[in-house]
Protein backbone atom coordinates (compact mmCIF):
# COMPACT_ATOMS: atom_id res chain seq x y z
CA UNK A 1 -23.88 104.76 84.88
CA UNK A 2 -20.45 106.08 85.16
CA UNK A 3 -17.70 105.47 87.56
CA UNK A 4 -13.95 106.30 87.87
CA UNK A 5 -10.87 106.46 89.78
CA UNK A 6 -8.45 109.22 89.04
CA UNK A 7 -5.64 111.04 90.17
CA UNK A 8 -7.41 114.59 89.15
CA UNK A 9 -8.95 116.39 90.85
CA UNK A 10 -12.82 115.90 91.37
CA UNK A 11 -15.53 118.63 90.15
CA UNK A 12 -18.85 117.95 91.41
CA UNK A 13 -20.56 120.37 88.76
CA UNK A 14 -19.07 117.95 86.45
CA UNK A 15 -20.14 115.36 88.07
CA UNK A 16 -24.00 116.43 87.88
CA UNK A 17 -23.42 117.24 84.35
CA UNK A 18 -26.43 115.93 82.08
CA UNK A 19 -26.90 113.30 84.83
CA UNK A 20 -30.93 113.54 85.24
CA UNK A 21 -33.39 112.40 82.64
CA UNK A 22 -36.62 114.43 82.28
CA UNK A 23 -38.80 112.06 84.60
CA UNK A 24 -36.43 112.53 87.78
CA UNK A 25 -37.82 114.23 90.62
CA UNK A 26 -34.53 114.03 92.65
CA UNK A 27 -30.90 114.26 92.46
CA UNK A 28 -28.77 113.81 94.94
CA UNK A 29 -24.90 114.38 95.16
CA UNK A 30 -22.79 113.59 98.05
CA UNK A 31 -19.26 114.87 98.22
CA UNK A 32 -16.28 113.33 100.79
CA UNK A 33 -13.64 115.28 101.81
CA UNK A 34 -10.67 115.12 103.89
CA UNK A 35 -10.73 116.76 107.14
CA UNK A 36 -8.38 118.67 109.11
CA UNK A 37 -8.69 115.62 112.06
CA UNK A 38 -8.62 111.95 112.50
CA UNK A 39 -9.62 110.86 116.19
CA UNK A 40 -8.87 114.12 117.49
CA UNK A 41 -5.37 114.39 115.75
CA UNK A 42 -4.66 117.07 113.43
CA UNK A 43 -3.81 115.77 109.68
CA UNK A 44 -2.55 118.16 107.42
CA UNK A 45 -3.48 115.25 104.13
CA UNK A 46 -4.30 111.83 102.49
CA UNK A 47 -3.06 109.44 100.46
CA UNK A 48 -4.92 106.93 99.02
CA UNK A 49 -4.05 103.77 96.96
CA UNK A 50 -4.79 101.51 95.02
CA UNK A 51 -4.05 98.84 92.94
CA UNK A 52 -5.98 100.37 90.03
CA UNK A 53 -7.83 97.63 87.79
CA UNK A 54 -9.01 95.86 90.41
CA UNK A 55 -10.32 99.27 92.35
CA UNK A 56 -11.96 100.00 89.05
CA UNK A 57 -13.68 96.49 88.64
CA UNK A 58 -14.89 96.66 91.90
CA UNK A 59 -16.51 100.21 91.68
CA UNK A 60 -17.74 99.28 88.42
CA UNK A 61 -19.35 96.28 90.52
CA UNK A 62 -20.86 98.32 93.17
CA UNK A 63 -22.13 100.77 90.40
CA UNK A 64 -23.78 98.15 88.61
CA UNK A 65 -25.11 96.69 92.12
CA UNK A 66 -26.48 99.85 92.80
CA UNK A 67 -28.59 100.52 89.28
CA UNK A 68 -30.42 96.80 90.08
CA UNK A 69 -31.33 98.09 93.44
CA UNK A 70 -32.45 101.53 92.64
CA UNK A 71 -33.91 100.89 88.89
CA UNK A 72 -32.06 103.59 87.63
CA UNK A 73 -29.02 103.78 85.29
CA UNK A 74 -28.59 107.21 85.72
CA UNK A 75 -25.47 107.75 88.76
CA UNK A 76 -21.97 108.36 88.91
CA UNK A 77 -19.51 107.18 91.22
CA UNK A 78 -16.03 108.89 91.33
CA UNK A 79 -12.95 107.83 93.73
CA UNK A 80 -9.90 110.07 93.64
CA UNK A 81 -6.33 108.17 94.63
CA UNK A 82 -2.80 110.34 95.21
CA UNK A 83 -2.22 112.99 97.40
CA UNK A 84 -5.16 115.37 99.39
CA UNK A 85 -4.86 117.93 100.88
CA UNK A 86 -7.43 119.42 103.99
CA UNK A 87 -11.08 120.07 101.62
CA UNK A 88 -10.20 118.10 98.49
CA UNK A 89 -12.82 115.73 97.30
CA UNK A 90 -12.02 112.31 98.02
CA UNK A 91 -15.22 110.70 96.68
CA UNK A 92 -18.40 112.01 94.33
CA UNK A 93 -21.46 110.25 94.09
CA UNK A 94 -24.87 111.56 92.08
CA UNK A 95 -27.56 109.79 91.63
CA UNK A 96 -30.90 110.85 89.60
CA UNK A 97 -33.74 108.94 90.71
CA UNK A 98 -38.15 109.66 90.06
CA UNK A 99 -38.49 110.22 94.04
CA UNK A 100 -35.96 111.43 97.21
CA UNK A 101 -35.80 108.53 98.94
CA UNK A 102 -34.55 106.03 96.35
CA UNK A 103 -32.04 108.56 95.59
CA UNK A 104 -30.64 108.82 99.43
CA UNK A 105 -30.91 104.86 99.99
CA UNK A 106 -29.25 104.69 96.59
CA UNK A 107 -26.44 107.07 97.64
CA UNK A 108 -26.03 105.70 101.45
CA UNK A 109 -25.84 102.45 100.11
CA UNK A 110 -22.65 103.28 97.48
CA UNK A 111 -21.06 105.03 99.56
CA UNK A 112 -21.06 102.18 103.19
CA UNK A 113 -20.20 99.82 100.08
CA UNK A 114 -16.98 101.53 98.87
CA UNK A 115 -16.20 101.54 102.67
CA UNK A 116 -16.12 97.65 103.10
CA UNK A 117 -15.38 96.64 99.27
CA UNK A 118 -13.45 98.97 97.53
CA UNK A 119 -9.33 98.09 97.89
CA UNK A 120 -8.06 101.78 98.65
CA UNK A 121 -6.44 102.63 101.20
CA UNK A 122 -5.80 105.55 102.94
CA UNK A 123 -2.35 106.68 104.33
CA UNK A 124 -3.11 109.70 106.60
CA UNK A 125 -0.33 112.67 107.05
CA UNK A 126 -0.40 114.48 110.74
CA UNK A 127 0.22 118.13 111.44
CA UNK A 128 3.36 116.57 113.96
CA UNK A 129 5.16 114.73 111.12
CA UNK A 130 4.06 111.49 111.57
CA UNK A 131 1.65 109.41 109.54
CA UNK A 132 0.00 105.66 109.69
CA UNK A 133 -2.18 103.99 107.52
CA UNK A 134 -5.82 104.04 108.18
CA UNK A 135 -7.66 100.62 109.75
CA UNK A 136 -10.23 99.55 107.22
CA UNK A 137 -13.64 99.80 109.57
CA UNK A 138 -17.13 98.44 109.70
CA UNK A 139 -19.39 101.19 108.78
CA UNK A 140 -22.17 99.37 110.59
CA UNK A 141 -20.99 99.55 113.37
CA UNK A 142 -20.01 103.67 113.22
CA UNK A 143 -22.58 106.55 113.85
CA UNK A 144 -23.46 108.40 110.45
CA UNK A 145 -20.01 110.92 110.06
């Protein structure tokens, strides 16, 4: 298990990179990225925070969290903090696993548990000049986006 917040940029290829054991069946990466919109409004970037040894103790948390519930040791969870632009990776999260499905309940669960633990915040840059800082939200209570 690996995990990481950094200020560089984030290479999934890296990511992947001698991630699966022989015996895994499936692996599964899932890349964020910022878009060009938030609630219809154009955003030209990102920002994201953090207060960095606590972010890292936490993902380290939700990393170890997630090897208990999918029996594998074998993921990596990156968050990237600083300035975005439109198409950067935000977040990377593999996950080698025997079968498909632990991999994607593995993967779904990480990543709805960096939305309600994980103190970053975002700070969101519009195409008009203005900016605001993003709402943490339930991701329970959103449609898969």
């Amino acid at each position: 298990m690996h995990t990481a917040i950094t200020t560089e940029p984030i290479d999934p290829a890296a990511v992947l990179d001698g991630l699966a054991a022989p015996e895994d069946g499936a692996v599964l990466l899932f890349v964020g990225v910022v878009r060009d919109h938030a609630d219809e409004r154009p955003v030209r970037g990102m920002r994201y925070e953090a207060y960095v040894p606590m972010a890292e103790r936490e993902l380290r948390s939700i990393g170890e969290e997630a090897v208990r519930r999918a029996g594998s040791d074998r993921l990596v969870i990156v968050h990237r903090i600083g300035e975005l632009g439109i198409g950067e990776v935000s977040v990377a999260i593999a996950v080698a696993t025997p079968h498909r499905a632990e991999a994607y309940e593995t993967s779904r669960w990480i990543i709805e548990a960096i939305k309600r633990r994980l103190p970053v915040w975002k700070h969101e840059h519009y195409t008009d000049g203005g900016s605001a800082w993003v709402e943490g939200t339930d991701p329970s209570l959103q449609g898969a986006s």
